[in-house]
Protein backbone atom coordinates (compact mmCIF):
# COMPACT_ATOMS: atom_id res chain seq x y z
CA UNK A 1 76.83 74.08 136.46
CA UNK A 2 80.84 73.27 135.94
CA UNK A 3 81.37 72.05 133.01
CA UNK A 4 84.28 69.21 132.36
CA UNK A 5 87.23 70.42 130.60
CA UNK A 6 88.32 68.47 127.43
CA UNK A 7 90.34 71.30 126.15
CA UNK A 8 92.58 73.94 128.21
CA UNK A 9 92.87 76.06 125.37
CA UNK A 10 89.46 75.73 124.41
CA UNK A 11 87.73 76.56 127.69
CA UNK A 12 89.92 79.47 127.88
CA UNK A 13 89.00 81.24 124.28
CA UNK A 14 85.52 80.68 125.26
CA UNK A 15 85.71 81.96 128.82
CA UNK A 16 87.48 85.26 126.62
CA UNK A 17 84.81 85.74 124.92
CA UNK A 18 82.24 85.54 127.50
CA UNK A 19 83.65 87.82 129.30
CA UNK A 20 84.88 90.25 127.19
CA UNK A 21 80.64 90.07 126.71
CA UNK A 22 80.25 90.72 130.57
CA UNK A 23 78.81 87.17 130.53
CA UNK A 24 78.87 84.72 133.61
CA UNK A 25 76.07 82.45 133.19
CA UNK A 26 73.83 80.90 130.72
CA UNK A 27 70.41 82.75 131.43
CA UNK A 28 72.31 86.19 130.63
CA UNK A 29 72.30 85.04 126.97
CA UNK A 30 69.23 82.84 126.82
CA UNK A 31 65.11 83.45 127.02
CA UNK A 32 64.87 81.50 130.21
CA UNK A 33 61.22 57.96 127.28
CA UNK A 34 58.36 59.13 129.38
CA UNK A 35 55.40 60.37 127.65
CA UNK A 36 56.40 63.78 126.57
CA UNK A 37 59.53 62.08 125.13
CA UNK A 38 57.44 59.91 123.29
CA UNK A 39 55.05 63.00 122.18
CA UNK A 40 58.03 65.11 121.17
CA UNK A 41 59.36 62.47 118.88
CA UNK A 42 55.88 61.73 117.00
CA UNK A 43 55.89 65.09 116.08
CA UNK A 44 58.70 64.86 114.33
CA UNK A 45 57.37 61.74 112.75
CA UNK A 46 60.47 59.93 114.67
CA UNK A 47 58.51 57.86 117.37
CA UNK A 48 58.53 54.73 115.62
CA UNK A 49 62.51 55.28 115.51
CA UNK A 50 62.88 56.24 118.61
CA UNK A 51 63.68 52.54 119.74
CA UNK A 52 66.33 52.11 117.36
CA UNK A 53 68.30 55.87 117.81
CA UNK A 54 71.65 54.99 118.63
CA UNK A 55 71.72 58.08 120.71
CA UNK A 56 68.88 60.12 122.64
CA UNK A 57 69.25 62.96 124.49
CA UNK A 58 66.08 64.11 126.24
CA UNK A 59 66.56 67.96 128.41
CA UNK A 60 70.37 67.39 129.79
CA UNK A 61 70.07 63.86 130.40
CA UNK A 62 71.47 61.03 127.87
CA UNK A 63 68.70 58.29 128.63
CA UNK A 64 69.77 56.05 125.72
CA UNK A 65 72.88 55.51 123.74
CA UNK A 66 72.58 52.30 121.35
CA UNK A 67 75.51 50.51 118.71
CA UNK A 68 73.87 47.47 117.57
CA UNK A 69 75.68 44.18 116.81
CA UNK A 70 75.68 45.38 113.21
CA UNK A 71 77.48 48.80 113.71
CA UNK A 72 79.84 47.92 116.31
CA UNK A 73 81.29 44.67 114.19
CA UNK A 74 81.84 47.81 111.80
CA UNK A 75 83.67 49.93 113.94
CA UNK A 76 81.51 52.36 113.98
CA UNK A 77 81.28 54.95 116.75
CA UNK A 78 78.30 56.59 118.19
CA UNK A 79 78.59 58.10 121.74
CA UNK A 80 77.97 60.91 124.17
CA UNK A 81 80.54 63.35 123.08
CA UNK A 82 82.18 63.55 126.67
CA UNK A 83 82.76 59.79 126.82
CA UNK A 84 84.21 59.67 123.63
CA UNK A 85 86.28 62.27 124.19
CA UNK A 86 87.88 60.82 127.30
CA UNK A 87 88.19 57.27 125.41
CA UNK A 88 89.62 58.38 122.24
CA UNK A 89 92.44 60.99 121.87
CA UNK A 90 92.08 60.93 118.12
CA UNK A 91 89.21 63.01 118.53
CA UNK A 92 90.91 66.11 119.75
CA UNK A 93 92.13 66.66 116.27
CA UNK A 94 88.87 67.63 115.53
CA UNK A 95 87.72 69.52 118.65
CA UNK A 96 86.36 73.05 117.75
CA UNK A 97 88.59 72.72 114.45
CA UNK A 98 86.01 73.44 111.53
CA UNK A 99 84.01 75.60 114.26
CA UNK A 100 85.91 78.28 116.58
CA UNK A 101 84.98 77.58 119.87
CA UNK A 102 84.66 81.51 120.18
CA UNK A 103 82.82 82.07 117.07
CA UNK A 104 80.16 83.79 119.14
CA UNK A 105 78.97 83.83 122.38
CA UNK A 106 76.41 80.70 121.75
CA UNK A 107 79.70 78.24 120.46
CA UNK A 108 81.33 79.63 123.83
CA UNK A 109 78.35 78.68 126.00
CA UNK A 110 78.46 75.08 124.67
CA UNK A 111 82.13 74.51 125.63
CA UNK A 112 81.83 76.35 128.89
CA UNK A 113 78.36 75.28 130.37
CA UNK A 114 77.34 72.23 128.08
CA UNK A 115 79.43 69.32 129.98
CA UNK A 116 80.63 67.15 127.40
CA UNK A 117 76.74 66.81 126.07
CA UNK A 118 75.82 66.20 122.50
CA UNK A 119 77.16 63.21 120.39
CA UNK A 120 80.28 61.73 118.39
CA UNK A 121 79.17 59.76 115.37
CA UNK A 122 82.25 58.04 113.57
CA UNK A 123 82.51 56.21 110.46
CA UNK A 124 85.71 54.23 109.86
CA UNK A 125 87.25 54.63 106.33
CA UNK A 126 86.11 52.53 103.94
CA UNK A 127 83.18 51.47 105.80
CA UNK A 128 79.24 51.53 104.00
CA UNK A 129 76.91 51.55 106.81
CA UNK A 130 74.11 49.87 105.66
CA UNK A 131 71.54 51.35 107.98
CA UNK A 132 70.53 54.81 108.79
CA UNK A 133 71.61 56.14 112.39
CA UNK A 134 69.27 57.78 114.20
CA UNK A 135 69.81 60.63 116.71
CA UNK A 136 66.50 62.41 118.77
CA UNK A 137 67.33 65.50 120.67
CA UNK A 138 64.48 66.70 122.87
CA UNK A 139 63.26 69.02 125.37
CA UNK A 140 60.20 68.59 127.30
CA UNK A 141 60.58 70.43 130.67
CA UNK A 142 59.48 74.22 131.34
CA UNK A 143 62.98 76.64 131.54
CA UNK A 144 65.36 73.79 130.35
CA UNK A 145 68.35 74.89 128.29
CA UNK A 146 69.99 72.10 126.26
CA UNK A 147 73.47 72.88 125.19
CA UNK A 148 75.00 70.46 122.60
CA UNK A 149 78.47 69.92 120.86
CA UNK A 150 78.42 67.21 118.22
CA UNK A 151 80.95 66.02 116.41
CA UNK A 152 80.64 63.91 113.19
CA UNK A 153 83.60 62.15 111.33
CA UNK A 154 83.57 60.03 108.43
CA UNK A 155 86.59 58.51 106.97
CA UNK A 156 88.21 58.28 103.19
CA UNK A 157 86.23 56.42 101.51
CA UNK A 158 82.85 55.81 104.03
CA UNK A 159 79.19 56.26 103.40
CA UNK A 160 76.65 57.00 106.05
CA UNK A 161 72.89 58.34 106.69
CA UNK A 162 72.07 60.13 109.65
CA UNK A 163 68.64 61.51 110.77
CA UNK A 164 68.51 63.71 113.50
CA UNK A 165 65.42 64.90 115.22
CA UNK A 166 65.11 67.80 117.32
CA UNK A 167 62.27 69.29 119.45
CA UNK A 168 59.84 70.15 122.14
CA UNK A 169 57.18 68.67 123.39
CA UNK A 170 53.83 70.12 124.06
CA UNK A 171 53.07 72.41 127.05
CA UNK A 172 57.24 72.38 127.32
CA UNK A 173 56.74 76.51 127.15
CA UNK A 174 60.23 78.29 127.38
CA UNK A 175 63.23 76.38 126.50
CA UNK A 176 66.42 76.74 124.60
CA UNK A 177 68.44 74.54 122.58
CA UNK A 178 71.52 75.72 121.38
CA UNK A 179 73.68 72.77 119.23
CA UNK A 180 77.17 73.34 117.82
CA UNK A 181 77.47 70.93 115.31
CA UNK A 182 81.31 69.88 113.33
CA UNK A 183 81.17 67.52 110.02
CA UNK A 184 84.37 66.15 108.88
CA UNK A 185 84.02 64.40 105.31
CA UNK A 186 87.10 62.70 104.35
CA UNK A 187 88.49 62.04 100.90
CA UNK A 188 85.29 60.91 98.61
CA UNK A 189 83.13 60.14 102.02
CA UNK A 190 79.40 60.34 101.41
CA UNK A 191 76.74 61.44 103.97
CA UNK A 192 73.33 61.99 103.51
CA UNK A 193 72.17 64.21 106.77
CA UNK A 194 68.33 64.82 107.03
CA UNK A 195 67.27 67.01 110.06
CA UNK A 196 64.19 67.33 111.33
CA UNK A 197 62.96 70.32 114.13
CA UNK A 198 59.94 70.96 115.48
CA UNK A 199 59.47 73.14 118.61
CA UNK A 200 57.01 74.87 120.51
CA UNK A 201 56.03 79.23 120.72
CA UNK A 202 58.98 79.80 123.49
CA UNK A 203 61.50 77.75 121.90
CA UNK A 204 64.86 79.38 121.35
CA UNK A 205 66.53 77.24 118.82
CA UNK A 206 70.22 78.56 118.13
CA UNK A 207 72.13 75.42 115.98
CA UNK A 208 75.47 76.50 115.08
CA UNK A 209 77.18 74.23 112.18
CA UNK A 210 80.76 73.88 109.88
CA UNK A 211 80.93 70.96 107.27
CA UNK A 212 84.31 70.46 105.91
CA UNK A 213 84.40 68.42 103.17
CA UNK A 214 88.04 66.80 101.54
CA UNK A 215 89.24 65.95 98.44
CA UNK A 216 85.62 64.12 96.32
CA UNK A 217 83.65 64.22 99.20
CA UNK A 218 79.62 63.99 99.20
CA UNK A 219 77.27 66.30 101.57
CA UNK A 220 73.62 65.91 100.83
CA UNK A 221 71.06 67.15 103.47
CA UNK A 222 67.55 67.99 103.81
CA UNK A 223 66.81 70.07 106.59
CA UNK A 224 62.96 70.89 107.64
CA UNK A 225 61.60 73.21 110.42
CA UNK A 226 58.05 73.88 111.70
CA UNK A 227 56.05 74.77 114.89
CA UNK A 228 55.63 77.90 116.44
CA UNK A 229 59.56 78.49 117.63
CA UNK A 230 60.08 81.70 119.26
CA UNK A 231 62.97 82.42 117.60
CA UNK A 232 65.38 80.05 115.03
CA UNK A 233 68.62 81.68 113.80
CA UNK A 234 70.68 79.03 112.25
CA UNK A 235 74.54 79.43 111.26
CA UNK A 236 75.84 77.19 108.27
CA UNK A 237 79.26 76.86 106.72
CA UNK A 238 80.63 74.71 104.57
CA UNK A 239 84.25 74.22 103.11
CA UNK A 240 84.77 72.12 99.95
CA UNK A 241 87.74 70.85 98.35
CA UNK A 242 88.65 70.04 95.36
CA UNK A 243 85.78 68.01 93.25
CA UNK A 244 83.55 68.11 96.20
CA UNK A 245 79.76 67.74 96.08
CA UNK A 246 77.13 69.52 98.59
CA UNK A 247 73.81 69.31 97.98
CA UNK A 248 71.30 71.22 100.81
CA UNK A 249 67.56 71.36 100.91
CA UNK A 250 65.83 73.54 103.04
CA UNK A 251 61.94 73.29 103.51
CA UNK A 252 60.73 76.23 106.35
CA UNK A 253 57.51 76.29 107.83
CA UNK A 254 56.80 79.58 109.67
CA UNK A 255 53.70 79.63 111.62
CA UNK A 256 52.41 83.04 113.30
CA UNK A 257 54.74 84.50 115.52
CA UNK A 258 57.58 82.56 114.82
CA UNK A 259 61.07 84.44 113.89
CA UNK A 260 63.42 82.74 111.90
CA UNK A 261 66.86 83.64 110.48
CA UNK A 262 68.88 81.31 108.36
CA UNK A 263 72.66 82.03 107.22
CA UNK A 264 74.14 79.54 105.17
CA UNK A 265 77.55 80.03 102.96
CA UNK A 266 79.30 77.25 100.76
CA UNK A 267 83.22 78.13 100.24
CA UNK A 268 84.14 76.10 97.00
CA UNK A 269 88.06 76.19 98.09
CA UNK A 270 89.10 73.36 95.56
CA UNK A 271 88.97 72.99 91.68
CA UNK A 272 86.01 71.35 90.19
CA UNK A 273 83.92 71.45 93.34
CA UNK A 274 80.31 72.13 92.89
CA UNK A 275 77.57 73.54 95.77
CA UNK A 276 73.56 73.33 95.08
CA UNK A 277 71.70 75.35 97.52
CA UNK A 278 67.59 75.06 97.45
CA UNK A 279 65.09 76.07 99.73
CA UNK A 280 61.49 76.36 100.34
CA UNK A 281 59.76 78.99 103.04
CA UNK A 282 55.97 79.44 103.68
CA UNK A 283 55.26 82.13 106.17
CA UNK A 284 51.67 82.42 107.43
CA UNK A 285 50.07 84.90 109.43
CA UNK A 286 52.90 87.48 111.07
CA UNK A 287 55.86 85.42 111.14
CA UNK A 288 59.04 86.48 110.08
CA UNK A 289 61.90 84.66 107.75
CA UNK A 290 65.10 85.71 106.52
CA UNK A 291 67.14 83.90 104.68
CA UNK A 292 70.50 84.91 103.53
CA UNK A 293 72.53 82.16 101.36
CA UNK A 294 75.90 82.42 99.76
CA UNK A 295 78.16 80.99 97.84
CA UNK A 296 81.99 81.92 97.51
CA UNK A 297 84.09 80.30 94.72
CA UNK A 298 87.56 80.79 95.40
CA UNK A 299 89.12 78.02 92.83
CA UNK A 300 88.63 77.18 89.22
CA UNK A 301 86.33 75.24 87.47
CA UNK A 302 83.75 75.36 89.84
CA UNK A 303 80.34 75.54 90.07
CA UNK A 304 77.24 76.85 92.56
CA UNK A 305 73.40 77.37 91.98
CA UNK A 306 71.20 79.19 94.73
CA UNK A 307 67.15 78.85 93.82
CA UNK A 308 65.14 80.44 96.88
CA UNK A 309 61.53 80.36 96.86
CA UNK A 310 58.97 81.91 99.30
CA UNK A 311 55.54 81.43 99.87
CA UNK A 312 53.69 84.13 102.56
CA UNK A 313 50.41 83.15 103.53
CA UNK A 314 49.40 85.71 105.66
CA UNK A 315 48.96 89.51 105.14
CA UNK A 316 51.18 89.94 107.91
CA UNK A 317 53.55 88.11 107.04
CA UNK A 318 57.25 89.02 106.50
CA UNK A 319 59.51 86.61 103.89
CA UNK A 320 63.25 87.82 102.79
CA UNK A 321 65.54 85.99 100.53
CA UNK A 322 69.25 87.31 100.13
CA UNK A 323 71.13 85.38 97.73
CA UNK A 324 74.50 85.86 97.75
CA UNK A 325 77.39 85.04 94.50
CA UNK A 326 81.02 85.91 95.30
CA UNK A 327 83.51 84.79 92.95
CA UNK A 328 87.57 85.51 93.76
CA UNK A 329 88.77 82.91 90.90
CA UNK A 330 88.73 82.90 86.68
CA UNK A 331 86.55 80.24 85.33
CA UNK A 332 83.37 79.79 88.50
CA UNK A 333 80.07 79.80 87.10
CA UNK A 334 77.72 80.64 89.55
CA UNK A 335 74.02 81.43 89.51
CA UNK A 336 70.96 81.99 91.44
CA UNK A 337 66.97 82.14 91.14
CA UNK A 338 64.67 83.69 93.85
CA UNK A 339 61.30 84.05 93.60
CA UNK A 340 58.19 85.32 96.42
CA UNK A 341 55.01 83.93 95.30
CA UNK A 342 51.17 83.44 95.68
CA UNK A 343 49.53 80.21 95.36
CA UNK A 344 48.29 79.66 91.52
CA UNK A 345 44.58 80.50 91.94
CA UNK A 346 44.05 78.62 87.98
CA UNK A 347 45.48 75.42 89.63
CA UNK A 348 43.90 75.87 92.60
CA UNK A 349 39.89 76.52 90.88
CA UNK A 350 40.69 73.58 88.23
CA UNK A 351 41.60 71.15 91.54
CA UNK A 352 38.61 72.49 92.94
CA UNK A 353 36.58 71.39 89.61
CA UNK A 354 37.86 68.00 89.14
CA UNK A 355 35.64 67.74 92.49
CA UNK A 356 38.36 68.55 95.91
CA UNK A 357 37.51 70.67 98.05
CA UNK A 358 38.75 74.31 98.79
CA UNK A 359 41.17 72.48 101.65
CA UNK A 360 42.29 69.28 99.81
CA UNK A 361 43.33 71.15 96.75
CA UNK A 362 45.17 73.95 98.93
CA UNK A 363 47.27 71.04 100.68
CA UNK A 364 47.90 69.52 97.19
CA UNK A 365 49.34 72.73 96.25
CA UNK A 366 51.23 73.52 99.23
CA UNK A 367 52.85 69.87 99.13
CA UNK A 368 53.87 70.63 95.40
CA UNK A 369 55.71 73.93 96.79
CA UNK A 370 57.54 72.12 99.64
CA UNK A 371 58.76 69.32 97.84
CA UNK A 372 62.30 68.85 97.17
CA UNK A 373 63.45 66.12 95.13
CA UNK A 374 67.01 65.45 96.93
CA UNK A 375 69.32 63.39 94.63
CA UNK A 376 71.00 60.24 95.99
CA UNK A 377 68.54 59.14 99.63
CA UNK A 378 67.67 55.92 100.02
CA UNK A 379 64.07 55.09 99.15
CA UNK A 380 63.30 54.60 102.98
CA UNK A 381 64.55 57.91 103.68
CA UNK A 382 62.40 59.83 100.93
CA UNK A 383 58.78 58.28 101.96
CA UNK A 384 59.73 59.66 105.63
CA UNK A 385 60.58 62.76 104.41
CA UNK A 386 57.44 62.15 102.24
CA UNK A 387 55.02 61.56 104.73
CA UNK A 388 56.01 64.40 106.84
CA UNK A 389 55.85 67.00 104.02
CA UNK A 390 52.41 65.89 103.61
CA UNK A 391 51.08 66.07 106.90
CA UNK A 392 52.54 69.73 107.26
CA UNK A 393 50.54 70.47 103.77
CA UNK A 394 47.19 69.55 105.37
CA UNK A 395 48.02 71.27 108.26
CA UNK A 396 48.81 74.60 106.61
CA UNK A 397 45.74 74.26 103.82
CA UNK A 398 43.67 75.21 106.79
């Protein structure tokens, strides 16, 4: 596999790297719309949007890029990263800028082996796009290895909602997905980004991703994961200038067997910017979760809250939070709450006397520890989010 070269200089950190590793192909690093399209997407509860997803990748083949009448009249971009880069130079400003191309060897193996595949989603300034744009990333063949760079951009001023699925169908045994994923926020730009994954027991699921966020700019995301991945180890950073707002959610489902490790940091750079960083984790049986959050203030007058809460439901099962509060400047104020629970066995006998049933009132319980209530998505966007978190609660009351 030769990979198109956007980016001399690029390509050649990368290739360092690699082989400064010894590395000269993909399966040294990596655990070697038809129907399973179709099934992949429902379990993300994306298959009725699968139609309208301006952009769907499915394995290593784009099968359906889509800018409706709407968007386009808008000047708004969405596009196979490769095609965009060739049609606008623009974009090379932002070409492994907010993520090093050789921040590790997974970054590296995008740029060097991934041929231009992922997608560009760009928001002119100014511009409120009314709709949310939908993105479905899926794997559904045996051994496949899906290597993605993505690129988002959103100018002063804009306002967008992206949901992105991600996932493996059924029976799709061991594959890989490995995205690198750059945000660029302009001055007082607002995205809401909900991500979805849901993969299968030999999934290795490696998403690498930098947010930088200008001068008022607005990051709110909700990610959720479930399914029995093999392994998950996700990479977040996030740089904020001054009067910046991020919001993140994070809602983990570990099922037996499953391994995941989450890093995420907010760097509050600028004056008055703020970071909020929540997240949920149920492990059942003998999976394993660690998750490490930080935030670093390095201005004045800022602010940053870490809550953490953890939920094992298995006597096997392993749950770590490491919350993390670095402050380099006078005048931060920074918290953080973490907490490793049981479910409330008063709640769940008085559910259980009002007439539910051992099952119905676990699920109502589990739903209440999952749920985040994420300030500022549309109504739309909150009864999908909705519906999914109570699907996974009936699942996991069994």
């Amino acid at each position: 596999m030769v990979a198109k070269v956007f980016s001399a200089e690029a390509r050649e950190r990368a290739l360092r790297l690699l082989r400064s590793r010894g590395i000269t192909s993909v399966s040294k690093v990596l655990r070697g719309f038809d129907e399973k399209a179709v099934e992949a997407a429902k379990r993300l509860g994306l298959d009725s949007a699968l139609n309208q997803a301006s952009y769907v990748q499915v394995n290593e083949e784009i099968v359906k890029t889509l800018m409706e009448r709407r968007l386009r009249d808008l000047g708004v971009i969405v596009a196979p990263l490769g095609e965009a880069l060739e049609k606008h130079s623009w974009l090379q400003e932002y070409y492994w800028r907010a993520l090093p191309v050789d921040n590790d060897v997974y970054t590296a193996l995008v740029e060097v082996y991934g041929e231009g595949k992922g997608y560009l989603v760009y928001v002119p300034p100014g511009v409120k796009v009314p709709q949310p744009i939908y993105v479905c990333l899926l794997v559904t063949a045996s051994g496949e290895t899906q290597l993605l760079h993505n690129i988002i951009v959103l100018g002063d001023g804009a306002e967008a909602t992206i949901i992105t699925g991600c996932g493996a169908s059924h029976g799709a045994g061991r594959v890989a997905h490995i995205g690198a994923t750059e945000t660029y926020l302009g001055k007082r730009a607002s995205l809401n980004y909900v991500m979805i994954h849901s993969w299968t027991r030999g999934s290795e699921v490696r998403p690498r991703t930098a947010i930088i966020l200008e001068e008022g700019a607005r990051y709110t995301e909700y990610y959720m994961s479930y399914g029995g991945v093999g392994i998950l180890e996700s990479r977040v950073v996030a740089r904020q200038e001054k009067g910046s707002r991020l919001y993140s959610a994070s809602v983990i489902l570990a099922e037996e067997e499953t391994n995941y490790t989450l890093d995420t940091r907010a760097l509050l750079l600028g004056e008055e910017s703020s970071a909020e960083l929540v997240s949920r984790i149920i492990g059942k049986e003998d999976s394993k979760a660690v998750n490490r959050v930080a935030i670093e203030a390095w201005a004045p007058r800022t602010r940053g809250h870490i809550e953490c809460q953890a939920l094992p439901l298995g006597d096997r099962a392993v749950v770590e939070t490491v919350p993390v509060l670095r402050s380099y400047a006078r005048g931060a104020e920074l918290s953080h709450e973490a907490a490793i629970g049981k479910l409330n066995e008063d709640e769940l006998a008085y559910l259980m006397a009002r007439g539910l049933d051992e099952e119905q009132a676990r699920a109502i319980l589990l739903r209440g520890f999952i749920h985040v209530d994420i300030p500022g998505l549309p109504a739309p966007i909150k009864r999908l989010i909705s519906s999914v978190e109570k699907t996974l609660a009936e699942k996991h009351a069994l």
